[in-house]
PDB file of N, CA and C in Angstrom:
ATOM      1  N   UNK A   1     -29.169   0.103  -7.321  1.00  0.00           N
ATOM      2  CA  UNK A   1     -29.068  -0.386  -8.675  1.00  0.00           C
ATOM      3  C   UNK A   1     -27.595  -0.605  -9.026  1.00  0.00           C
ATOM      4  N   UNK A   2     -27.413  -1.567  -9.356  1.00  0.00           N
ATOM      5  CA  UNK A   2     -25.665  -1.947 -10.457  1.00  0.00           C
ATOM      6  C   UNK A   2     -25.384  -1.416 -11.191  1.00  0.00           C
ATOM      7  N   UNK A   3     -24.466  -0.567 -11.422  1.00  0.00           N
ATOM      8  CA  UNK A   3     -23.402  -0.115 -12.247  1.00  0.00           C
ATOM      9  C   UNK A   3     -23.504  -0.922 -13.241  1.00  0.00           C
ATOM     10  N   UNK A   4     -23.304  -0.107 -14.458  1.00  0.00           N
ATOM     11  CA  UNK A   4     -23.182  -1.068 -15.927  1.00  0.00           C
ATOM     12  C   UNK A   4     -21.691  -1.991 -15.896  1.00  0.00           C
ATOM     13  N   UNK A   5     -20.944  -1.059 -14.951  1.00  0.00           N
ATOM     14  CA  UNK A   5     -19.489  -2.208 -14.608  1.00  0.00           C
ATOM     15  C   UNK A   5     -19.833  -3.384 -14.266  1.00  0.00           C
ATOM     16  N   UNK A   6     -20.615  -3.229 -12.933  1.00  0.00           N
ATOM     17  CA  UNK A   6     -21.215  -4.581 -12.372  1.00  0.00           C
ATOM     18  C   UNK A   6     -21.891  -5.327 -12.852  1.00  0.00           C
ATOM     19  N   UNK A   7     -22.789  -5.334 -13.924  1.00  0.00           N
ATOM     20  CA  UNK A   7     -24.024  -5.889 -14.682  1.00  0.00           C
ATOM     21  C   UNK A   7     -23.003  -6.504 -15.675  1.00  0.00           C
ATOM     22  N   UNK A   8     -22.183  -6.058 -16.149  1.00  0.00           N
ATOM     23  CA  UNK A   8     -21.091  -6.416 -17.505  1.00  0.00           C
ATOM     24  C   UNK A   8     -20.425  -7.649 -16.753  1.00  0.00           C
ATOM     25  N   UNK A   9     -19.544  -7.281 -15.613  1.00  0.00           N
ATOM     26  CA  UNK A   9     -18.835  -8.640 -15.139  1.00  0.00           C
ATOM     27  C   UNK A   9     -19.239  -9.186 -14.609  1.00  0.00           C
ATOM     28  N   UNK A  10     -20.830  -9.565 -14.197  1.00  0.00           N
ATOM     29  CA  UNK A  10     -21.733 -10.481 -13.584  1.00  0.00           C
ATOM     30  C   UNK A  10     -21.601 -11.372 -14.926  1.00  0.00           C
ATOM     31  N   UNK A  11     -22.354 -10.665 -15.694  1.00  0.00           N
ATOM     32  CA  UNK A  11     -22.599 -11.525 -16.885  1.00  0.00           C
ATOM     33  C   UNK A  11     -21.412 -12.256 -17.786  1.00  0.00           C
ATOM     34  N   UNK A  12     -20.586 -11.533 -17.491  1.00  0.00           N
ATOM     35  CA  UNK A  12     -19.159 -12.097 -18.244  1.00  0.00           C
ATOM     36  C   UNK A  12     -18.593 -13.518 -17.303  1.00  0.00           C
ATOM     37  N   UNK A  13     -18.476 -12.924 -16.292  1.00  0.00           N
ATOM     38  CA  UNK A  13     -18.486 -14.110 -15.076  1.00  0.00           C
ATOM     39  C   UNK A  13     -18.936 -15.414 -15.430  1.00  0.00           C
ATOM     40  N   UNK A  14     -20.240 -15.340 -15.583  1.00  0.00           N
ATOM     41  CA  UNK A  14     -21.227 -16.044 -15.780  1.00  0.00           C
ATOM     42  C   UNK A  14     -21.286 -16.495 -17.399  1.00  0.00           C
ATOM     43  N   UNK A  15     -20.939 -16.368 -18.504  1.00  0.00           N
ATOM     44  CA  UNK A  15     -20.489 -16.675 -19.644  1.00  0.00           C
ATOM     45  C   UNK A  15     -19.270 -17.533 -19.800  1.00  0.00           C
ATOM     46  N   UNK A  16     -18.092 -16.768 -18.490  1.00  0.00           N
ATOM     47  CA  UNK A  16     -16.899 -17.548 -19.201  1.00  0.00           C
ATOM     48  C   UNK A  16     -17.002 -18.732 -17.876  1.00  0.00           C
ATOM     49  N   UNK A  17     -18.179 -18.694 -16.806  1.00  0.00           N
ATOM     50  CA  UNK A  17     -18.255 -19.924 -16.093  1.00  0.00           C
ATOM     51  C   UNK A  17     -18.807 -21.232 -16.732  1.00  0.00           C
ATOM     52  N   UNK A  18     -19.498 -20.883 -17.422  1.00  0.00           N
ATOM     53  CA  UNK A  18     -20.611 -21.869 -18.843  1.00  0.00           C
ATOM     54  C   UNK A  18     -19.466 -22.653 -19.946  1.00  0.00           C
ATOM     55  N   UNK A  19     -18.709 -21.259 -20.339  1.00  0.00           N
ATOM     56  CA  UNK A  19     -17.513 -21.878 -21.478  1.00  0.00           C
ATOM     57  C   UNK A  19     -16.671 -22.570 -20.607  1.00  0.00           C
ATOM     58  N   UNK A  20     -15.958 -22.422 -20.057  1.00  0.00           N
ATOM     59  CA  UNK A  20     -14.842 -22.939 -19.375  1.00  0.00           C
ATOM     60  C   UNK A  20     -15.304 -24.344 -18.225  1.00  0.00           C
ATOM     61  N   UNK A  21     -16.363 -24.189 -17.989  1.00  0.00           N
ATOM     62  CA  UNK A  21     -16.441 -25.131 -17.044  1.00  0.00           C
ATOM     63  C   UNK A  21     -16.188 -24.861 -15.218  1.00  0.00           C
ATOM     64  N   UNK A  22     -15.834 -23.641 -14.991  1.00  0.00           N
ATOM     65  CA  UNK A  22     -15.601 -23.201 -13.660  1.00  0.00           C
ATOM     66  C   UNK A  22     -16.757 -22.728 -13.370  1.00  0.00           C
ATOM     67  N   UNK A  23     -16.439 -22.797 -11.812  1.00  0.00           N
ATOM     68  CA  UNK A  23     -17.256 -21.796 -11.066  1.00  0.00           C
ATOM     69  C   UNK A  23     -17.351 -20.310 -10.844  1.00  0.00           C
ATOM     70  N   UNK A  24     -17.958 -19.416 -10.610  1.00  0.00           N
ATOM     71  CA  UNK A  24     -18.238 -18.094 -11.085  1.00  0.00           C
ATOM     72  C   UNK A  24     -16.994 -17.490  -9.769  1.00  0.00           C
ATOM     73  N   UNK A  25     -17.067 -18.607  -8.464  1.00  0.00           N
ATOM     74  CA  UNK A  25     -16.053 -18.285  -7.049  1.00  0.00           C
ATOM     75  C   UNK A  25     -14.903 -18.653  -7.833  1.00  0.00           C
ATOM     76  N   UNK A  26     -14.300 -19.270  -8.884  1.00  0.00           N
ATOM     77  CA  UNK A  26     -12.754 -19.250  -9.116  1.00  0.00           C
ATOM     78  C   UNK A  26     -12.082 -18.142 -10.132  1.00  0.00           C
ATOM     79  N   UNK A  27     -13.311 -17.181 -10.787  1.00  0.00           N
ATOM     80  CA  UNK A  27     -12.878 -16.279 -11.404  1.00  0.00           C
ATOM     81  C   UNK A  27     -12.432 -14.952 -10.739  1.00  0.00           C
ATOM     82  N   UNK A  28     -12.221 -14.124 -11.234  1.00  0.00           N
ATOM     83  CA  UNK A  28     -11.892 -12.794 -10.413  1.00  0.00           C
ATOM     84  C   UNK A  28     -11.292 -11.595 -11.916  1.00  0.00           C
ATOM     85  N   UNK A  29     -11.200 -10.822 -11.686  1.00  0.00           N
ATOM     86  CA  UNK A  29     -10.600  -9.818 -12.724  1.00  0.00           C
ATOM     87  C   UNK A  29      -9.626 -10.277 -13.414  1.00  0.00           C
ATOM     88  N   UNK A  30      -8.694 -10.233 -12.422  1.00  0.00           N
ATOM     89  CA  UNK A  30      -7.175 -11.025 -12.746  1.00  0.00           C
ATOM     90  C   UNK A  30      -7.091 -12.104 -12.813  1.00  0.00           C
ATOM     91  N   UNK A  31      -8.395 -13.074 -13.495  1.00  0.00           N
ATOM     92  CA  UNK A  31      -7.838 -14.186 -14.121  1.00  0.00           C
ATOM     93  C   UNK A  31      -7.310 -14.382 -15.897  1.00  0.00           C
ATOM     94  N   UNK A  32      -6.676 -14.797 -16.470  1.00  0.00           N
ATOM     95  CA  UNK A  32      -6.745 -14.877 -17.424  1.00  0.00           C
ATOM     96  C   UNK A  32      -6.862 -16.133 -18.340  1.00  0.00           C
ATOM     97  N   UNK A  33      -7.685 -15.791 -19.563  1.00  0.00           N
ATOM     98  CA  UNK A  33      -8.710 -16.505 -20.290  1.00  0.00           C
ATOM     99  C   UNK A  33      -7.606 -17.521 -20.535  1.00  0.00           C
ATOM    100  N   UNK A  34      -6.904 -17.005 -20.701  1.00  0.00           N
ATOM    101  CA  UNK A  34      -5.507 -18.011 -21.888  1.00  0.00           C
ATOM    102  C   UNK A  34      -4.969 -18.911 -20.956  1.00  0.00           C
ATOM    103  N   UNK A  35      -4.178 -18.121 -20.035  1.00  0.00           N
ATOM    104  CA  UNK A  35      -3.045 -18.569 -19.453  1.00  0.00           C
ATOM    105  C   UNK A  35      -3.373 -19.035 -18.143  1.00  0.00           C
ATOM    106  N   UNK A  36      -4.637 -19.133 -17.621  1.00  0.00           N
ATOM    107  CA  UNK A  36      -5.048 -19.917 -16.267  1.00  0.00           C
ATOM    108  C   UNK A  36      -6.001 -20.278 -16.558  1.00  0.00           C
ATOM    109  N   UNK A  37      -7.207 -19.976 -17.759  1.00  0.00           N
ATOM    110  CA  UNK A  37      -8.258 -21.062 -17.882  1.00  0.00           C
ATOM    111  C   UNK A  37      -8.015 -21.579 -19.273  1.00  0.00           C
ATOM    112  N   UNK A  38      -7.503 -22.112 -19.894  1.00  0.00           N
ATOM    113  CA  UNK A  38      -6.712 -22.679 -21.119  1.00  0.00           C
ATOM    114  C   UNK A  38      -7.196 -22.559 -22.085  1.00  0.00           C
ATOM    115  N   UNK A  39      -7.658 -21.141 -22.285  1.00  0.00           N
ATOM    116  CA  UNK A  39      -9.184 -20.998 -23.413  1.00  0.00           C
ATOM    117  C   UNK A  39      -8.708 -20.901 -24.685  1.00  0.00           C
ATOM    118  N   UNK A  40      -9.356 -21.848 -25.872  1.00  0.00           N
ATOM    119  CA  UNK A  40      -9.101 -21.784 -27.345  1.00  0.00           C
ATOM    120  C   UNK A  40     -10.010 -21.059 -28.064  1.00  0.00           C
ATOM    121  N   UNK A  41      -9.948 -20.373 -29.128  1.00  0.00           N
ATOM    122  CA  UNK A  41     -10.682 -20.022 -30.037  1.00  0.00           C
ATOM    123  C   UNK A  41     -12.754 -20.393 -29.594  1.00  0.00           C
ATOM    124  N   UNK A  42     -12.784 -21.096 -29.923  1.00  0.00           N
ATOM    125  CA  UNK A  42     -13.667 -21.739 -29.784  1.00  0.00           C
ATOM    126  C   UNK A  42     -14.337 -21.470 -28.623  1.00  0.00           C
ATOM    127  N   UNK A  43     -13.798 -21.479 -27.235  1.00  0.00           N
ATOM    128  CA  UNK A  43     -14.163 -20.660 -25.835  1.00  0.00           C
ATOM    129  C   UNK A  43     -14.938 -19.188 -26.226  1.00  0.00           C
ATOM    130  N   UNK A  44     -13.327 -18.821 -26.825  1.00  0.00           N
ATOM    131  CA  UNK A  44     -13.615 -17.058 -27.115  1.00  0.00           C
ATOM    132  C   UNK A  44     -15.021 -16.776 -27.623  1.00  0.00           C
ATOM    133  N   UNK A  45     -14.795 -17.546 -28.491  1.00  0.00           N
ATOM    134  CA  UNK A  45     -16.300 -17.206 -29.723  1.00  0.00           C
ATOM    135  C   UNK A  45     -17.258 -17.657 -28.961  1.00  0.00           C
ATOM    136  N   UNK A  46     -17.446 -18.621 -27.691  1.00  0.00           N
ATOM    137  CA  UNK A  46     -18.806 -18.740 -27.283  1.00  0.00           C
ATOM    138  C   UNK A  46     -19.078 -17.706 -26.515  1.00  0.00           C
ATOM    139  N   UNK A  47     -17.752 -17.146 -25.783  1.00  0.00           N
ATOM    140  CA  UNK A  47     -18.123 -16.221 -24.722  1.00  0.00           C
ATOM    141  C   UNK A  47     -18.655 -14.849 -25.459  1.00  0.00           C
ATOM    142  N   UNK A  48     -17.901 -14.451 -26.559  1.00  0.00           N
ATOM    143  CA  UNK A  48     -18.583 -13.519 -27.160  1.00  0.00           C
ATOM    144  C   UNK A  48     -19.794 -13.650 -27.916  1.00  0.00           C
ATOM    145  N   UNK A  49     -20.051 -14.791 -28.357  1.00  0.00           N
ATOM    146  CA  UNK A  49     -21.815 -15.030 -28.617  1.00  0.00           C
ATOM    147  C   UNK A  49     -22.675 -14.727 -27.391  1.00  0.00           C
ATOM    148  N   UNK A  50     -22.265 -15.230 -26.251  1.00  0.00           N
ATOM    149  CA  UNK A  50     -23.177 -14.813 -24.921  1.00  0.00           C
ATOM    150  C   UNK A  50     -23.063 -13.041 -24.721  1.00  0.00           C
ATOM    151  N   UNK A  51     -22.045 -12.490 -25.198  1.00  0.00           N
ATOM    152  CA  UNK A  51     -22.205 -11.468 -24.767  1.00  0.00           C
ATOM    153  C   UNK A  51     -22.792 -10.244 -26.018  1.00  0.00           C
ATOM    154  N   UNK A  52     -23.014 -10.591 -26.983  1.00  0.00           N
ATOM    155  CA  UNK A  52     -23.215 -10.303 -28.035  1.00  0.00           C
ATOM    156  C   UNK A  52     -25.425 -10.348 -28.192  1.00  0.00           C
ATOM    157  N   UNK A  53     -25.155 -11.830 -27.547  1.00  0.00           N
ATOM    158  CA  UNK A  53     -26.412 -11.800 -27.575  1.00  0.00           C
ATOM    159  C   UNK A  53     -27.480 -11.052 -26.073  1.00  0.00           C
ATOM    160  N   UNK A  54     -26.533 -11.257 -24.957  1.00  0.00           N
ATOM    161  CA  UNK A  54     -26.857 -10.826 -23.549  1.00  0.00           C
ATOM    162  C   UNK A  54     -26.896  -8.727 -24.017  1.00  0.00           C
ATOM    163  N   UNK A  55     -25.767  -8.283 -24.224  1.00  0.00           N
ATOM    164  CA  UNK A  55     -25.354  -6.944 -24.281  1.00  0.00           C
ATOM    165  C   UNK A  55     -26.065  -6.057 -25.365  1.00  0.00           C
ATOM    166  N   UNK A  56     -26.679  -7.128 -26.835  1.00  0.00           N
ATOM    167  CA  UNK A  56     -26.429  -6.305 -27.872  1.00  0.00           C
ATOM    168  C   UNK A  56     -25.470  -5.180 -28.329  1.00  0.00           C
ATOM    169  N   UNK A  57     -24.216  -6.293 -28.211  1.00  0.00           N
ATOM    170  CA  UNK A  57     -23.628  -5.187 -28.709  1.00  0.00           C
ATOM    171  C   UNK A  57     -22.489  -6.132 -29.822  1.00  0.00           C
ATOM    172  N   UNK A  58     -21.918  -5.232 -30.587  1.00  0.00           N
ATOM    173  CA  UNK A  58     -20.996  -6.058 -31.900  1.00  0.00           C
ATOM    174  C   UNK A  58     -19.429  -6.364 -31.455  1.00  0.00           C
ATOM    175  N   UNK A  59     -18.719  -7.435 -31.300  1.00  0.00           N
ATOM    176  CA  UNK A  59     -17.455  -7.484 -30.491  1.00  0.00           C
ATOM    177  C   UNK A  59     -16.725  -7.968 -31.219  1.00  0.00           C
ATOM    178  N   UNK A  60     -15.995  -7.278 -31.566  1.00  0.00           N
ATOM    179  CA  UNK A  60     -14.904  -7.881 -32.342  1.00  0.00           C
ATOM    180  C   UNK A  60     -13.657  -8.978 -31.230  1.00  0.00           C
ATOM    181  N   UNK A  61     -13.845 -10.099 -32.137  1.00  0.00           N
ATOM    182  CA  UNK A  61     -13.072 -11.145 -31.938  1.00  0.00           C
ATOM    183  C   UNK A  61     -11.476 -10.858 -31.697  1.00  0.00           C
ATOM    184  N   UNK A  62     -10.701  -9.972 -32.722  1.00  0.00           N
ATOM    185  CA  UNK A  62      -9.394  -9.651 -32.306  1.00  0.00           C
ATOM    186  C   UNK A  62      -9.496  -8.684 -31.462  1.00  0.00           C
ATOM    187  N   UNK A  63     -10.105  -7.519 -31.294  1.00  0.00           N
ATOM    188  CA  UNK A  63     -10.188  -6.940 -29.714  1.00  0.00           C
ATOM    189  C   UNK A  63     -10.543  -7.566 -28.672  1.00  0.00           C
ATOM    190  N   UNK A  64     -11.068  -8.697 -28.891  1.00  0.00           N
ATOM    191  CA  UNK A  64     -11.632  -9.067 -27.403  1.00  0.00           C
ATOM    192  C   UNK A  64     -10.183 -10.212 -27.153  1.00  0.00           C
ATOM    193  N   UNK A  65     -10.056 -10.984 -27.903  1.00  0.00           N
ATOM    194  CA  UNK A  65      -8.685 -11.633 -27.839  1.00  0.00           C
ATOM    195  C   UNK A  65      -7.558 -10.632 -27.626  1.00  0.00           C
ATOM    196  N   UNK A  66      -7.146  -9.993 -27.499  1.00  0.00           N
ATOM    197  CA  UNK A  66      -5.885  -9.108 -26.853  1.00  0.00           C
ATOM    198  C   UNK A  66      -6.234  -8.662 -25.391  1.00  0.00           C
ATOM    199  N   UNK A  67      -7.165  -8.890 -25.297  1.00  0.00           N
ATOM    200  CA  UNK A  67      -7.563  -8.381 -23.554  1.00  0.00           C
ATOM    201  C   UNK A  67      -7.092  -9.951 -22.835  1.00  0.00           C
ATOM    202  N   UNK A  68      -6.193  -9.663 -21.865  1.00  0.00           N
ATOM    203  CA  UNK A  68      -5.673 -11.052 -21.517  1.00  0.00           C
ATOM    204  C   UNK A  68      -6.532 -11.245 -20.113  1.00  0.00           C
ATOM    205  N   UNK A  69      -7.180 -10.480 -19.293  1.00  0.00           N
ATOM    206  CA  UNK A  69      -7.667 -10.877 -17.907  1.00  0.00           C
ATOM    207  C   UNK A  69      -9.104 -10.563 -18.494  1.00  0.00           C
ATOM    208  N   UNK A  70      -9.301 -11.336 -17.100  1.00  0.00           N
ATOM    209  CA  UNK A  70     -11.359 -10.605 -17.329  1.00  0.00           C
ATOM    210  C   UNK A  70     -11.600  -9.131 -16.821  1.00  0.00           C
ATOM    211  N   UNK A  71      -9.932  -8.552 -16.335  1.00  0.00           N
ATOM    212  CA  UNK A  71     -10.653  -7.119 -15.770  1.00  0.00           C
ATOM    213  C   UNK A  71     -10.618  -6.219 -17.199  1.00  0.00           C
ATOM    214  N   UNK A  72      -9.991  -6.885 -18.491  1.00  0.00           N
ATOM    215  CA  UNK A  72      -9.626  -5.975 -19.378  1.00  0.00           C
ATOM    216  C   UNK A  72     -10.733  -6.205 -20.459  1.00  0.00           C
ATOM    217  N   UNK A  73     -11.113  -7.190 -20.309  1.00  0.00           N
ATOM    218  CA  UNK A  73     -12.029  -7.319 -21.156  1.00  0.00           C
ATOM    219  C   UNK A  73     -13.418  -6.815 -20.503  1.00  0.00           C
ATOM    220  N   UNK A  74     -13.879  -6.794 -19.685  1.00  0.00           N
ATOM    221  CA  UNK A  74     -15.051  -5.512 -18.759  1.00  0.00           C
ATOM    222  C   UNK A  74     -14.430  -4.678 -19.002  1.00  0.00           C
ATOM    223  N   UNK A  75     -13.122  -4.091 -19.182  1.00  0.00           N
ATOM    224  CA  UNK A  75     -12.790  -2.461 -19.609  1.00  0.00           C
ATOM    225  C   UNK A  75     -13.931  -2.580 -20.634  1.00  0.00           C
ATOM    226  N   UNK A  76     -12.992  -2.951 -21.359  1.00  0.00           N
ATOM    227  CA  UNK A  76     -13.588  -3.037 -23.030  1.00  0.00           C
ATOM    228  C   UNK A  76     -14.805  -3.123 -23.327  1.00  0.00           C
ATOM    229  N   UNK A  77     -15.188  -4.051 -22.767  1.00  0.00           N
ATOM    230  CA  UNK A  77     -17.254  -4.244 -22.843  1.00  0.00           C
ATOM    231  C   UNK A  77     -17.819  -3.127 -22.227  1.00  0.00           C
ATOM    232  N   UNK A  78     -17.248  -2.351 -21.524  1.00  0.00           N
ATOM    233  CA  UNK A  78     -17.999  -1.194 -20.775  1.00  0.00           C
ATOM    234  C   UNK A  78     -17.722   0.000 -21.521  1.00  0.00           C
ATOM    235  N   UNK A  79     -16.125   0.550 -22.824  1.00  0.00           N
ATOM    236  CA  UNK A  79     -15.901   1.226 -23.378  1.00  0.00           C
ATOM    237  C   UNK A  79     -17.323   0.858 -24.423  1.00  0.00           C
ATOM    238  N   UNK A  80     -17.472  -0.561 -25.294  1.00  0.00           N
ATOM    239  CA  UNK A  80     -18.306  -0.797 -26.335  1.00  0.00           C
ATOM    240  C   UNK A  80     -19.512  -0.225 -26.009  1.00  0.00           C
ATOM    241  N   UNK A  81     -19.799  -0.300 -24.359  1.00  0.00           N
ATOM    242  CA  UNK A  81     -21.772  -0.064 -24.243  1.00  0.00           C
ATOM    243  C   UNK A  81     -21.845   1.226 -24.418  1.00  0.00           C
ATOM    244  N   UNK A  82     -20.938   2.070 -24.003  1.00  0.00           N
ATOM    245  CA  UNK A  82     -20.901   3.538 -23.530  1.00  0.00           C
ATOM    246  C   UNK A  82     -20.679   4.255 -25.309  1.00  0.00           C
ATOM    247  N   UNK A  83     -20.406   3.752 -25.646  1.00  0.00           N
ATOM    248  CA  UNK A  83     -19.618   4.291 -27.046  1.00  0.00           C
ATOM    249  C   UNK A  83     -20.992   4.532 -28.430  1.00  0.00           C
TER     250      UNK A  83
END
C-alpha cells in the first residue's frame, strides 16, 4: 500500500500535469511551479481546486504559494492531511 506521501505527490503530479500542460516524466520534487513551469495565479488556484477537491482538505492559497518546489508543497499537503 502507498504512503499518504506517495498518494499526495501522485496526485499533485498529476494536477500540476493537467494545469501546466506537462508531462507527469518532466516533473520531479525539485521542480518549481514559478520559476521552471511559469505558473500564474490562475495555475495555482486550479491546482489547488484539484487538490481540495481530490484530498478534502482546505488550502490556503498564500501557504501554498510560498512553497516554491513540488517537494515543499507535498511537505505541506501531507502536514494539512495529518493535522
Amino acid at each position: 500500500m502507498a504512503s499518504v506521501r506517495d498518494q499526495i505527490s501522485e496526485m499533485l503530479y498529476n494536477a500540476v500535469s493537467v494545469a501546466m500542460n506537462k508531462s507527469v516524466a518532466e516533473l520531479s520534487d525539485s521542480t518549481q511551479l514559478v520559476a521552471d513551469l511559469g505558473a500564474k495565479s490562475a495555475n495555482l488556484v486550479r491546482i489547488i481546486s484539484v487538490i481540495e477537491d481530490e484530498l478534502d482538505l482546505d488550502v490556503s492559497y498564500q501557504e501554498f504559494s510560498r512553497r516554491k518546489t513540488l517537494g515543499e508543497v507535498i511537505d505541506y499537503l501531507v502536514e494539512l492531511h495529518e493535522s
